[in-house]
N, C-alpha and C. Protein backbone atom coordinates (compact mmCIF):
# COMPACT_ATOMS: atom_id res chain seq x y z
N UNK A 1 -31.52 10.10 -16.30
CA UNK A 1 -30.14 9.74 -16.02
C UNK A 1 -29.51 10.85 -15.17
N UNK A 2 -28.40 10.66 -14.05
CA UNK A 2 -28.06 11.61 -13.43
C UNK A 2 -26.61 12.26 -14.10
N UNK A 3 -26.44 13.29 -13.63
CA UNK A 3 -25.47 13.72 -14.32
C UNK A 3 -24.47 13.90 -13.39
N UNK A 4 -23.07 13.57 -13.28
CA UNK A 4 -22.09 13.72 -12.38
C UNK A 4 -21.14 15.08 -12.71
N UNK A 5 -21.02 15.59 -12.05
CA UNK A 5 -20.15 16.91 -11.47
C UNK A 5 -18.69 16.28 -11.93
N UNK A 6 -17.89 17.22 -12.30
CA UNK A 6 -16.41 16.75 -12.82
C UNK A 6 -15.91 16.29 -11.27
N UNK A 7 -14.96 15.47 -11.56
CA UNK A 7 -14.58 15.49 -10.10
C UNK A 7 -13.39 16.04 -9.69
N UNK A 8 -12.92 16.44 -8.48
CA UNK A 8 -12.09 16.62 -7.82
C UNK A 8 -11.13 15.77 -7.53
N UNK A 9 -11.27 14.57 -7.14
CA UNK A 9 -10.55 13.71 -6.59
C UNK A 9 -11.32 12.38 -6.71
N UNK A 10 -10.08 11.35 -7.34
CA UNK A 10 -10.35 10.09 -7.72
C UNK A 10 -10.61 9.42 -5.94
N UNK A 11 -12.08 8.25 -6.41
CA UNK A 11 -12.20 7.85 -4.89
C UNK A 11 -12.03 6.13 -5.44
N UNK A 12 -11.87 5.73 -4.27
CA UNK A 12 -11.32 4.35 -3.91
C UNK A 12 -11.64 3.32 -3.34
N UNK A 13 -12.74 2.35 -3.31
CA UNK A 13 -13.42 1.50 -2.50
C UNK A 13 -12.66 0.10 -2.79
N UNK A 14 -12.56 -0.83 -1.51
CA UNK A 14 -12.50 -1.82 -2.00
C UNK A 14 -13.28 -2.58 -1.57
N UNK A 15 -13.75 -4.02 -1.99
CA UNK A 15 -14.67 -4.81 -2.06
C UNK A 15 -13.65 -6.48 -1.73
N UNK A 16 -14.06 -6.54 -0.15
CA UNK A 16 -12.71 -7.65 0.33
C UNK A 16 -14.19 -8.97 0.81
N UNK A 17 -13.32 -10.09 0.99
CA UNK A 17 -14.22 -11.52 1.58
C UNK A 17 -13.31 -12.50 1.44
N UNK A 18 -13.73 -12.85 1.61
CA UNK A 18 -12.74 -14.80 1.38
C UNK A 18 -13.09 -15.15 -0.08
N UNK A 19 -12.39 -16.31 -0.23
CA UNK A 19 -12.66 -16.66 -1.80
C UNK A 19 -14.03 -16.81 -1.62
N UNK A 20 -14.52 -16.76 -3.11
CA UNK A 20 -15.93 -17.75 -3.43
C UNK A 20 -17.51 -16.49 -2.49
N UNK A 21 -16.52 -15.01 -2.06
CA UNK A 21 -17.85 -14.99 -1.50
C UNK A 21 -18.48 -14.03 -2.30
N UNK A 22 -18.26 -13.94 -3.71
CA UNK A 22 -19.07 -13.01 -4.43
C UNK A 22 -18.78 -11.62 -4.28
N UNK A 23 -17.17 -11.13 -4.31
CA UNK A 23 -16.34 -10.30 -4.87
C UNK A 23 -17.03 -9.41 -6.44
N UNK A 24 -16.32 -10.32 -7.09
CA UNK A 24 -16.40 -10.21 -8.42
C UNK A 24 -18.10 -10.23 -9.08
N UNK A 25 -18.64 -10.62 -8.56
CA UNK A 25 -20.52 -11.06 -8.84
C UNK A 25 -20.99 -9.57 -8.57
N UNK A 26 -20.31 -8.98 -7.02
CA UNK A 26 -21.16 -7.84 -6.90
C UNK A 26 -20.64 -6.89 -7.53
N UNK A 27 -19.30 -6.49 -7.63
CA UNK A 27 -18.39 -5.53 -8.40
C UNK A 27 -19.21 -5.26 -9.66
N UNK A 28 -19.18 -6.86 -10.70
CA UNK A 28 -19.69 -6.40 -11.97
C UNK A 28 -21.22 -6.25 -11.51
N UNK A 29 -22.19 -6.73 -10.47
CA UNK A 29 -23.23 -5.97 -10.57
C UNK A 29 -23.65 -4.01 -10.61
N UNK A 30 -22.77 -3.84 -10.05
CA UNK A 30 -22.39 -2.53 -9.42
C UNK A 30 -21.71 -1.62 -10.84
N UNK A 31 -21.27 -2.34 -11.40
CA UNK A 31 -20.72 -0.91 -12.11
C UNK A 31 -21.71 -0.62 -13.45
N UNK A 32 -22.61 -1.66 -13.95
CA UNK A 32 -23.44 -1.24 -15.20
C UNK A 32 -24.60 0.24 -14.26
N UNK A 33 -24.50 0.12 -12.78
CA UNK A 33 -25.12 1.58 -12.52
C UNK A 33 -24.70 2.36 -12.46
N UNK A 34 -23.55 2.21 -12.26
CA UNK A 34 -22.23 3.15 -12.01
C UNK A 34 -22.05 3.89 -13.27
N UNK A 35 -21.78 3.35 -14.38
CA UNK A 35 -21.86 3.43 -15.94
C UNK A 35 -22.82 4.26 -16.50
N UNK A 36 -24.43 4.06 -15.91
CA UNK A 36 -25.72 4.49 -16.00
C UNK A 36 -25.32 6.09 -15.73
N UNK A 37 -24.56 6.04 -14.64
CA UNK A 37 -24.41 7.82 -13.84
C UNK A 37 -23.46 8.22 -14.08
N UNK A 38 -22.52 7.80 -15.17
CA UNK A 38 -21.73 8.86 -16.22
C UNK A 38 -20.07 8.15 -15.24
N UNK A 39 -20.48 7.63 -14.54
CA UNK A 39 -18.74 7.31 -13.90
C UNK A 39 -18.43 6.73 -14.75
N UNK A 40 -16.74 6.60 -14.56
CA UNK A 40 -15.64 6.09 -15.63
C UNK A 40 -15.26 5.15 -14.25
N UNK A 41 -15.07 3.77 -14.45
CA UNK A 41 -15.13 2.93 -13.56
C UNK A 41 -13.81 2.07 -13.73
N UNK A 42 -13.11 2.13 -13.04
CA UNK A 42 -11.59 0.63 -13.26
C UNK A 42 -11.74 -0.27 -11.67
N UNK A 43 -11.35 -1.00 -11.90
CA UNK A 43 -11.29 -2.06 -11.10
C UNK A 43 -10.16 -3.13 -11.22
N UNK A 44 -9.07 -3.12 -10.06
CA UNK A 44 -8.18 -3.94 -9.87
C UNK A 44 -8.00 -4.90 -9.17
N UNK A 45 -8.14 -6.06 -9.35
CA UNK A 45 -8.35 -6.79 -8.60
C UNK A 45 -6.85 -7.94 -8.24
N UNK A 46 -6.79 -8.28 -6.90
CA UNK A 46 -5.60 -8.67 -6.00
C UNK A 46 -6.02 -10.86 -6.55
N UNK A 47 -4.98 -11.50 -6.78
CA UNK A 47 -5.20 -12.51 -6.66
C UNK A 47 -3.95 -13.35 -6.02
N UNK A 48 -4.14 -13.91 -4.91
CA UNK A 48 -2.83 -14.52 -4.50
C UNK A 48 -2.09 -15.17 -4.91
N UNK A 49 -3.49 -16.21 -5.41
CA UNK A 49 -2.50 -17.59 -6.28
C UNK A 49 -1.74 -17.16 -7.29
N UNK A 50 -1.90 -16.21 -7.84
CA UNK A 50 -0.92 -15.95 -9.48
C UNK A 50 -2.00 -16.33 -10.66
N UNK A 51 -1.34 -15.78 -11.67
CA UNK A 51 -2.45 -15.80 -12.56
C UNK A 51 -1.43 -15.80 -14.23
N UNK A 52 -1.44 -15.75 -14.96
CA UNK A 52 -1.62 -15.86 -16.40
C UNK A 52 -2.54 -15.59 -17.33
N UNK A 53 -2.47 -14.63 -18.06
CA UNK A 53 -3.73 -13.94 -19.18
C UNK A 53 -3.00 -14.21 -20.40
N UNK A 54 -1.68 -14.57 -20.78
CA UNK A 54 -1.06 -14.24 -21.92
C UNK A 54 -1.25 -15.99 -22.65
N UNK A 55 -1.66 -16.02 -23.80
CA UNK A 55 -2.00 -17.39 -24.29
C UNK A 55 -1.06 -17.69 -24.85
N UNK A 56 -0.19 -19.20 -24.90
CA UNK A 56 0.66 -19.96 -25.43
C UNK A 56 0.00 -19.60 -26.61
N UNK A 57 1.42 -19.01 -28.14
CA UNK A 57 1.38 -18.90 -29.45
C UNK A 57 1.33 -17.34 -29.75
N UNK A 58 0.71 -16.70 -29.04
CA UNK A 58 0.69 -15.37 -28.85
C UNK A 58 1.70 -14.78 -29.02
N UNK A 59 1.99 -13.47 -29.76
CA UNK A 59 3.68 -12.61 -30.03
C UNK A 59 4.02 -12.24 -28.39
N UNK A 60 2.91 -11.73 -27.84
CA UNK A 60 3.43 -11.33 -26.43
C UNK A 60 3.84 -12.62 -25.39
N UNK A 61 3.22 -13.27 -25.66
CA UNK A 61 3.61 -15.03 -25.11
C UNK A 61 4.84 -14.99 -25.57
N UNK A 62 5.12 -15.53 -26.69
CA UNK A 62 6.44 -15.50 -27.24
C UNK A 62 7.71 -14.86 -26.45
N UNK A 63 7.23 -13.42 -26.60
CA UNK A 63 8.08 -12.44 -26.24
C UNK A 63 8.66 -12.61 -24.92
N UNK A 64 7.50 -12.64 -24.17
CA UNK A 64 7.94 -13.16 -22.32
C UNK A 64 8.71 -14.39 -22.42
N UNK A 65 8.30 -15.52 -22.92
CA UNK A 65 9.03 -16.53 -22.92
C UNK A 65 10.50 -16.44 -23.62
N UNK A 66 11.09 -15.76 -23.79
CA UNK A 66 11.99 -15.17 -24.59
C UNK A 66 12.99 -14.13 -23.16
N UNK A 67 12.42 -14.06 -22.64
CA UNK A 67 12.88 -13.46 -21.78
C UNK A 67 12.76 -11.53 -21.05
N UNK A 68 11.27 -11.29 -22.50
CA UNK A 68 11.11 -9.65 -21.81
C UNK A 68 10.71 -9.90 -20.26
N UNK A 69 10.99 -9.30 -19.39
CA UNK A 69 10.62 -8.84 -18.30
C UNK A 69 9.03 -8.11 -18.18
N UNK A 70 8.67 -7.34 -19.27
CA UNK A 70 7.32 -6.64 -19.27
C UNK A 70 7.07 -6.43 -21.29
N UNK A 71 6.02 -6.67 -21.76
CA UNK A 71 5.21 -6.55 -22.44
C UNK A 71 4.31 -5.64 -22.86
N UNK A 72 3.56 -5.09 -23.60
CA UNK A 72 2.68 -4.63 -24.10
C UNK A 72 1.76 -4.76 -25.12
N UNK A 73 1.06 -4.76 -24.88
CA UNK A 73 0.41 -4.70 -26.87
C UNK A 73 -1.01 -4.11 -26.76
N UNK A 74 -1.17 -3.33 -27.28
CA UNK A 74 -2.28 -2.50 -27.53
C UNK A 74 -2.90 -1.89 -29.06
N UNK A 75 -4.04 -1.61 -29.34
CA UNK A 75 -4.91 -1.86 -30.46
C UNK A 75 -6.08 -0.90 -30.44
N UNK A 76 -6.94 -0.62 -31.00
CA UNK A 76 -7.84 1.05 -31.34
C UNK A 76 -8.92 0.38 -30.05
N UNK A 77 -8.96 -0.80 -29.44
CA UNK A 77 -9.55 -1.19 -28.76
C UNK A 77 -9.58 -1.11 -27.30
N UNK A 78 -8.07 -1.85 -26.88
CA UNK A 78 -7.88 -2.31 -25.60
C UNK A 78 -6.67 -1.95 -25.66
N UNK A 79 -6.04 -2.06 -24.11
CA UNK A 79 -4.28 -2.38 -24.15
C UNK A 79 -4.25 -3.23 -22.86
N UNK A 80 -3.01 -3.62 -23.16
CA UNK A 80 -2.49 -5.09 -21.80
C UNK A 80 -0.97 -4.79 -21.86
N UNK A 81 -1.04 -4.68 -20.26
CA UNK A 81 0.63 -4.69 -19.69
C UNK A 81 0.41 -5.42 -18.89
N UNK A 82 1.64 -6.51 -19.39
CA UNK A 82 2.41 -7.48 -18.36
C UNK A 82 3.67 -7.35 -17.88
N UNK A 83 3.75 -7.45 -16.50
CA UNK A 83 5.26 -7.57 -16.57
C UNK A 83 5.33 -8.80 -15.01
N UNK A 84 6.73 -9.18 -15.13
CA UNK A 84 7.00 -9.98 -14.52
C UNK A 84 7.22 -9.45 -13.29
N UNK A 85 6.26 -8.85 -12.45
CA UNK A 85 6.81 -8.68 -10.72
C UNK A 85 5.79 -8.15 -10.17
N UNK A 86 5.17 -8.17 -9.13
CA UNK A 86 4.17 -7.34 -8.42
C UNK A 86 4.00 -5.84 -8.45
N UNK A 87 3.57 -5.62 -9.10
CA UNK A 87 3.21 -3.87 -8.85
C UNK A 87 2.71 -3.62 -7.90
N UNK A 88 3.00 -2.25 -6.75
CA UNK A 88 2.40 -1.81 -6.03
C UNK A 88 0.70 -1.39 -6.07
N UNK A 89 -0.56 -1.56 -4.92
CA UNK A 89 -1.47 -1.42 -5.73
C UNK A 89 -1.60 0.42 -5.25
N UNK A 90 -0.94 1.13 -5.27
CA UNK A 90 -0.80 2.39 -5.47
C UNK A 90 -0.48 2.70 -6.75
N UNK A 91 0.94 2.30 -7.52
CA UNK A 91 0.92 2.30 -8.54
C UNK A 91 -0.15 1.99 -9.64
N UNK A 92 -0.63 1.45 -9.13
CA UNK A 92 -1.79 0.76 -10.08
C UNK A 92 -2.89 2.05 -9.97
N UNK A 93 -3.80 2.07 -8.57
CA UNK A 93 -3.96 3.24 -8.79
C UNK A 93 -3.70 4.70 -9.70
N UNK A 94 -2.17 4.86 -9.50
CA UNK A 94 -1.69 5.73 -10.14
C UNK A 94 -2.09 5.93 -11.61
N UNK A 95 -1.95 4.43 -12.42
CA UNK A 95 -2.41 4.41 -13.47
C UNK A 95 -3.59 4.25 -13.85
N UNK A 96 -4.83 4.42 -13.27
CA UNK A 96 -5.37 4.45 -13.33
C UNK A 96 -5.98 5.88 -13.24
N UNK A 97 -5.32 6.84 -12.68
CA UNK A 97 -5.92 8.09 -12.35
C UNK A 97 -6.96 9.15 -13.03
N UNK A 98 -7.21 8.72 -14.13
CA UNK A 98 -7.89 9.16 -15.44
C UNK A 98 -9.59 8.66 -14.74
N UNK A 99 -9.88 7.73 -14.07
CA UNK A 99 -11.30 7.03 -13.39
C UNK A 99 -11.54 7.93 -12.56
N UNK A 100 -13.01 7.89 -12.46
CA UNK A 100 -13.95 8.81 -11.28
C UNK A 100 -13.50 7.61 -10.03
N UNK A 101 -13.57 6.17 -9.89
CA UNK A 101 -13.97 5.65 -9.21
C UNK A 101 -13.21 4.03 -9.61
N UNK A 102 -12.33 4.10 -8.04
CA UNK A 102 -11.44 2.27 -8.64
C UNK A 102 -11.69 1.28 -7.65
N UNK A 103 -12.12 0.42 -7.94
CA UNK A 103 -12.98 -0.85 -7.03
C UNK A 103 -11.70 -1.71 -7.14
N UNK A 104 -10.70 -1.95 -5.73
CA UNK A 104 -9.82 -3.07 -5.00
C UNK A 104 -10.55 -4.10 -4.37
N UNK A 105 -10.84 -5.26 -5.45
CA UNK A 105 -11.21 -6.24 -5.63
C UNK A 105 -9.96 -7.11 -4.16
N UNK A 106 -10.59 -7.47 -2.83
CA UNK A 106 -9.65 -8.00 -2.41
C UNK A 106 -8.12 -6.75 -1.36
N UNK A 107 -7.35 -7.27 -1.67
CA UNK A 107 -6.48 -6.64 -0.61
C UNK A 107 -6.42 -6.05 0.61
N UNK A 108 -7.05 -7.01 1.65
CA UNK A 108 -7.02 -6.96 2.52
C UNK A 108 -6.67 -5.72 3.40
N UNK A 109 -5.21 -5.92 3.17
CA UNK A 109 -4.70 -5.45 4.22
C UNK A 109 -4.44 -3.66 3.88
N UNK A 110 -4.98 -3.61 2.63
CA UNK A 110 -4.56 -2.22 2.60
C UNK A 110 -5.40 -0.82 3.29
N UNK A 111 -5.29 0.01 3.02
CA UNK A 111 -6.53 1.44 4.10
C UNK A 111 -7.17 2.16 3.07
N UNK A 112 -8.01 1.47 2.55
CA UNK A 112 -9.08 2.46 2.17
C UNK A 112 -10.46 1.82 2.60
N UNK A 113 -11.39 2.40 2.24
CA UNK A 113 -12.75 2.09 2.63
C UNK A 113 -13.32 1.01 1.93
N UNK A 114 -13.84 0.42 2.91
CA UNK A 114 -13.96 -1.45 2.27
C UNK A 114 -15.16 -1.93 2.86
N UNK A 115 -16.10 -2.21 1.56
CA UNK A 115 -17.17 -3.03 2.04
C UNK A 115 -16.97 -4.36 1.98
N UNK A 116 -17.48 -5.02 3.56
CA UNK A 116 -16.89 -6.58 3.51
C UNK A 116 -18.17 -7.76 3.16
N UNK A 117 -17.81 -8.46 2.38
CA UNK A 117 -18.66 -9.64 2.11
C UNK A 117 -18.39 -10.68 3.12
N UNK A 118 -19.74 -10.81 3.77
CA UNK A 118 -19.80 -11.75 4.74
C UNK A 118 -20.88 -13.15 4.28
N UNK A 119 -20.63 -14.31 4.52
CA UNK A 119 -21.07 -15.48 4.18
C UNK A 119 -21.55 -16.40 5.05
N UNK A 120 -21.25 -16.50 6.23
CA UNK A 120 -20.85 -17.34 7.14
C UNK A 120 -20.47 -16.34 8.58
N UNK A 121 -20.30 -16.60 9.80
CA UNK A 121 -20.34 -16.52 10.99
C UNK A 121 -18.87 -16.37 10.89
N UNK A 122 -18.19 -17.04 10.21
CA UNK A 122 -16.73 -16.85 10.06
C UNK A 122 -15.84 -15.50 9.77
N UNK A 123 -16.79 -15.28 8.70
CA UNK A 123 -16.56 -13.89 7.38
C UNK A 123 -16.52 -12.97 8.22
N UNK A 124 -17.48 -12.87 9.78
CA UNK A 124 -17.78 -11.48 10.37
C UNK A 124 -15.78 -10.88 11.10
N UNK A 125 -15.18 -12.16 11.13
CA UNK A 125 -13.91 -11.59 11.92
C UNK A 125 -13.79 -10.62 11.12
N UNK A 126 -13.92 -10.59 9.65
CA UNK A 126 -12.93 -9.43 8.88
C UNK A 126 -13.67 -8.60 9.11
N UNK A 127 -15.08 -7.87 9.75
CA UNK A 127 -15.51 -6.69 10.06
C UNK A 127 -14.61 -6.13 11.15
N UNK A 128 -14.64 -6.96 12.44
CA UNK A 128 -13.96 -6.99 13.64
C UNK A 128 -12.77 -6.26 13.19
N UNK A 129 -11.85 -7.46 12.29
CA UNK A 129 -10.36 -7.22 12.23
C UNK A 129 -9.79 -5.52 11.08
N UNK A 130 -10.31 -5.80 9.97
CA UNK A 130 -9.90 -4.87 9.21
C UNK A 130 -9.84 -3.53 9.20
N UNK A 131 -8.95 -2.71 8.62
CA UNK A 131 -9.60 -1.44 8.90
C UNK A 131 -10.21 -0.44 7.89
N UNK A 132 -10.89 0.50 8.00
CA UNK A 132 -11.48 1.61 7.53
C UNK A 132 -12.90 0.64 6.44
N UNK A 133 -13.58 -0.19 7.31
CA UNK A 133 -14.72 -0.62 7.34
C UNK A 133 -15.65 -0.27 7.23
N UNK A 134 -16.83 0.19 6.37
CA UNK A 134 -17.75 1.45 6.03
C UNK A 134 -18.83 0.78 6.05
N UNK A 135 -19.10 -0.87 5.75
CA UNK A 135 -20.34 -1.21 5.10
C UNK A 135 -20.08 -2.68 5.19
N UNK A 136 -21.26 -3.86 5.22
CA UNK A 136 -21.24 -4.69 5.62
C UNK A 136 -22.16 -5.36 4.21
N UNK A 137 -22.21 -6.06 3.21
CA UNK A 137 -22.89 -6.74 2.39
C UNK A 137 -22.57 -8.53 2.46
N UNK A 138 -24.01 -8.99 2.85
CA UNK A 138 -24.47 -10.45 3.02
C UNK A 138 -25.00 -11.16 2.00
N UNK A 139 -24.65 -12.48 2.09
CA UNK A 139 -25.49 -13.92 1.25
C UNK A 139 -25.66 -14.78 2.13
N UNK A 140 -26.88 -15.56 1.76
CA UNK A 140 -26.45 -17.12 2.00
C UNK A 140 -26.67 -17.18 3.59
N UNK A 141 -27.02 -16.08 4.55
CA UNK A 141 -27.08 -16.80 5.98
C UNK A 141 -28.34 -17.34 6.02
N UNK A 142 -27.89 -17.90 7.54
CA UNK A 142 -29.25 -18.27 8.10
C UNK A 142 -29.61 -17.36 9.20
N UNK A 143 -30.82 -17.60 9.36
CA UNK A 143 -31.66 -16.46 10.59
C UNK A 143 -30.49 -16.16 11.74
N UNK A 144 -30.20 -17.05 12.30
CA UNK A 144 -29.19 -16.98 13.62
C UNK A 144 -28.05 -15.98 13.32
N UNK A 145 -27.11 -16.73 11.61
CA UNK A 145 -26.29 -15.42 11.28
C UNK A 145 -26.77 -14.32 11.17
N UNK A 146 -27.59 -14.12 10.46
CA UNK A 146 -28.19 -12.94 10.09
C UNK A 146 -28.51 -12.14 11.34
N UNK A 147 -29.21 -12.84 12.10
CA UNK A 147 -29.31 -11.77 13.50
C UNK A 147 -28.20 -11.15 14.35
N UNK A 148 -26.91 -12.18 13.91
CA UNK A 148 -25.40 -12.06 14.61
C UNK A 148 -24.84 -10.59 14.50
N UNK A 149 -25.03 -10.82 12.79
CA UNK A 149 -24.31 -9.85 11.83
C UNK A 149 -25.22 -8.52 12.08
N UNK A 150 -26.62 -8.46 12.06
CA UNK A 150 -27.22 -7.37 12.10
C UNK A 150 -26.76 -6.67 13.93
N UNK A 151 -26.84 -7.62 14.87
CA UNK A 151 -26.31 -6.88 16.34
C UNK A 151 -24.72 -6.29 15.83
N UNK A 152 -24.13 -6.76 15.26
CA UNK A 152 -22.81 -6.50 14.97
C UNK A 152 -23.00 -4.86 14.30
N UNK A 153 -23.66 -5.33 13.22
CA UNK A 153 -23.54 -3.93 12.36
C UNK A 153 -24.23 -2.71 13.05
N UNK A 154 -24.89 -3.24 13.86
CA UNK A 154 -25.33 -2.03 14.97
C UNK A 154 -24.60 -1.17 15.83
N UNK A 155 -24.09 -2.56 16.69
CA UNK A 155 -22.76 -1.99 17.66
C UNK A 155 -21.87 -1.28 16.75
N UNK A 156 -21.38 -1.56 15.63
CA UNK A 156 -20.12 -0.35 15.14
C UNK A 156 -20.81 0.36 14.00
N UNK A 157 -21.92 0.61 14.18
CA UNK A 157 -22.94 1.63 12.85
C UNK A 157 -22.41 1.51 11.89
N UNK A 158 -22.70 0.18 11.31
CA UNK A 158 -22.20 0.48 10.02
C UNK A 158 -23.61 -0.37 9.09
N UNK A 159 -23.62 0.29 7.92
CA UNK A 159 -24.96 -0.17 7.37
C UNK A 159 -24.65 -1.84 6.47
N UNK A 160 -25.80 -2.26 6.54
CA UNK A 160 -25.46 -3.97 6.39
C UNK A 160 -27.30 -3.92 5.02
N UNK A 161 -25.61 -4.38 4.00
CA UNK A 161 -27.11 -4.68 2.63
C UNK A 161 -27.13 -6.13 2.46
N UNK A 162 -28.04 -6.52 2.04
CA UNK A 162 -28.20 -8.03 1.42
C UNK A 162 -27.83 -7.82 -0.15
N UNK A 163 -26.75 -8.86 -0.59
CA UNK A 163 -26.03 -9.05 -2.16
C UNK A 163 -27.08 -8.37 -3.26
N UNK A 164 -27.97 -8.52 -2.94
CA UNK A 164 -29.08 -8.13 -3.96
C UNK A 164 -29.28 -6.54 -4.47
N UNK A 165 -29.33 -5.90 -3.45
CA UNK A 165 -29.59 -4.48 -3.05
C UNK A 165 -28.41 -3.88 -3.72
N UNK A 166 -28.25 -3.89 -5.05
CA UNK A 166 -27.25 -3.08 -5.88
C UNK A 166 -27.41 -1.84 -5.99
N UNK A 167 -28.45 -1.35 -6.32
CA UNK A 167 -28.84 0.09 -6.08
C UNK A 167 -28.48 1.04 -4.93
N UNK A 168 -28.79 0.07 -4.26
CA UNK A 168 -28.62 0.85 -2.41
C UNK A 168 -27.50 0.64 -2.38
N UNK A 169 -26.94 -0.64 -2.55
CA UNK A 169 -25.12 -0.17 -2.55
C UNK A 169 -24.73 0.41 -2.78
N UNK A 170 -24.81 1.12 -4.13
CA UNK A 170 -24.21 1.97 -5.12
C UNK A 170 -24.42 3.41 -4.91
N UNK A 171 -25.93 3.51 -4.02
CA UNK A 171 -26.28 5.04 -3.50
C UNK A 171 -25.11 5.20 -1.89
N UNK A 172 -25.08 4.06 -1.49
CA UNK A 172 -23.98 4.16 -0.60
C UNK A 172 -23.03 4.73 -0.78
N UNK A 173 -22.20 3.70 -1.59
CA UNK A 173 -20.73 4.18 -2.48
C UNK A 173 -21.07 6.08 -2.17
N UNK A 174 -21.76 5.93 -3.43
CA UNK A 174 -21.74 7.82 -3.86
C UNK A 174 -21.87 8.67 -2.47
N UNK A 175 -22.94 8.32 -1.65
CA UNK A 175 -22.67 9.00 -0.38
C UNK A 175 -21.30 8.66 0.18
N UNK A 176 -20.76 8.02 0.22
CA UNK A 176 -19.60 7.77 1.04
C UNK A 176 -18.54 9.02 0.39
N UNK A 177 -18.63 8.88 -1.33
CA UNK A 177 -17.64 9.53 -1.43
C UNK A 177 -17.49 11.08 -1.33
């Protein structure tokens, strides 16, 4: 097992694609190694549509429906804060600051270093478009994409894994940081 050095400074990757392109599939592949090498791992993830975790009957259900603005409830286990408004994902960060390492599931548009999931011939604009672009991870093409994406990842050097290659991702990550 390797042993990690205290760290200095919390690092920040995010992991962006279109829906459906295996976000979340590679994230949780990625962190049981991550885990393996002593990191403390959080992960926040951006969802547009809106979302709901709090179950009808629930005291904290209750409570919101009642009119708190933000929630809590926590236990020797877990804790959950809700509140009613978008948090900044800096803030979030922020609270998080206690992690070696926080995976931004999504958010586009923000600047940190982002490996992009590409699917399709389509997916490659967000290499093109986005910024601070480090790494290129694929599914699902065919030869033609695949050859597209590999001239691509050439012209702007950036290294291009296939979904599978969790390991090598993850030795990435750590070099990167």
């Amino acid at each position: 097992m390797i042993e990690v050095a205290s760290r200095t400074d919390q690092k920040i990757i995010q992991i962006v694609g279109y829906k459906n392109s295996g976000k979340t599939t590679l994230i949780s592949r990625l962190i049981p190694i991550l885990n393996n090498m002593n990191y403390k791992i959080a992960v926040i993830k951006h969802d547009v549509h809106g979302f709901d975790s709090d179950v009808e009957g629930t005291d904290t259900y209750k409570l919101r429906q009642a009119g708190a603005l933000a929630t809590a409830i926590t236990s020797p286990w877990r804790t959950a804060i809700m509140e009613e408004r978008e948090t900044s994902v800096q803030s979030l960060i922020n609270y998080f600051r206690e992690y070696d390492l926080v995976f931004l599931e999504g958010f586009k548009q923000e600047d940190y270093p982002k490996l992009v999931l590409v699917t399709s011939t389509e997916d490659m604009r967000l290499v093109r478009e986005l910024s601070q672009v480090i790494g290129i991870v694929y599914r699902d093409l065919n030869d033609r994409e695949r050859n597209e994406l590999l001239a691509m990842s050439s012209e702007k050097s950036l290294p291009l894994f296939e979904v599978s290659q969790n390991r090598d991702i993850v030795s990435f990550i750590i070099e990167s940081m």
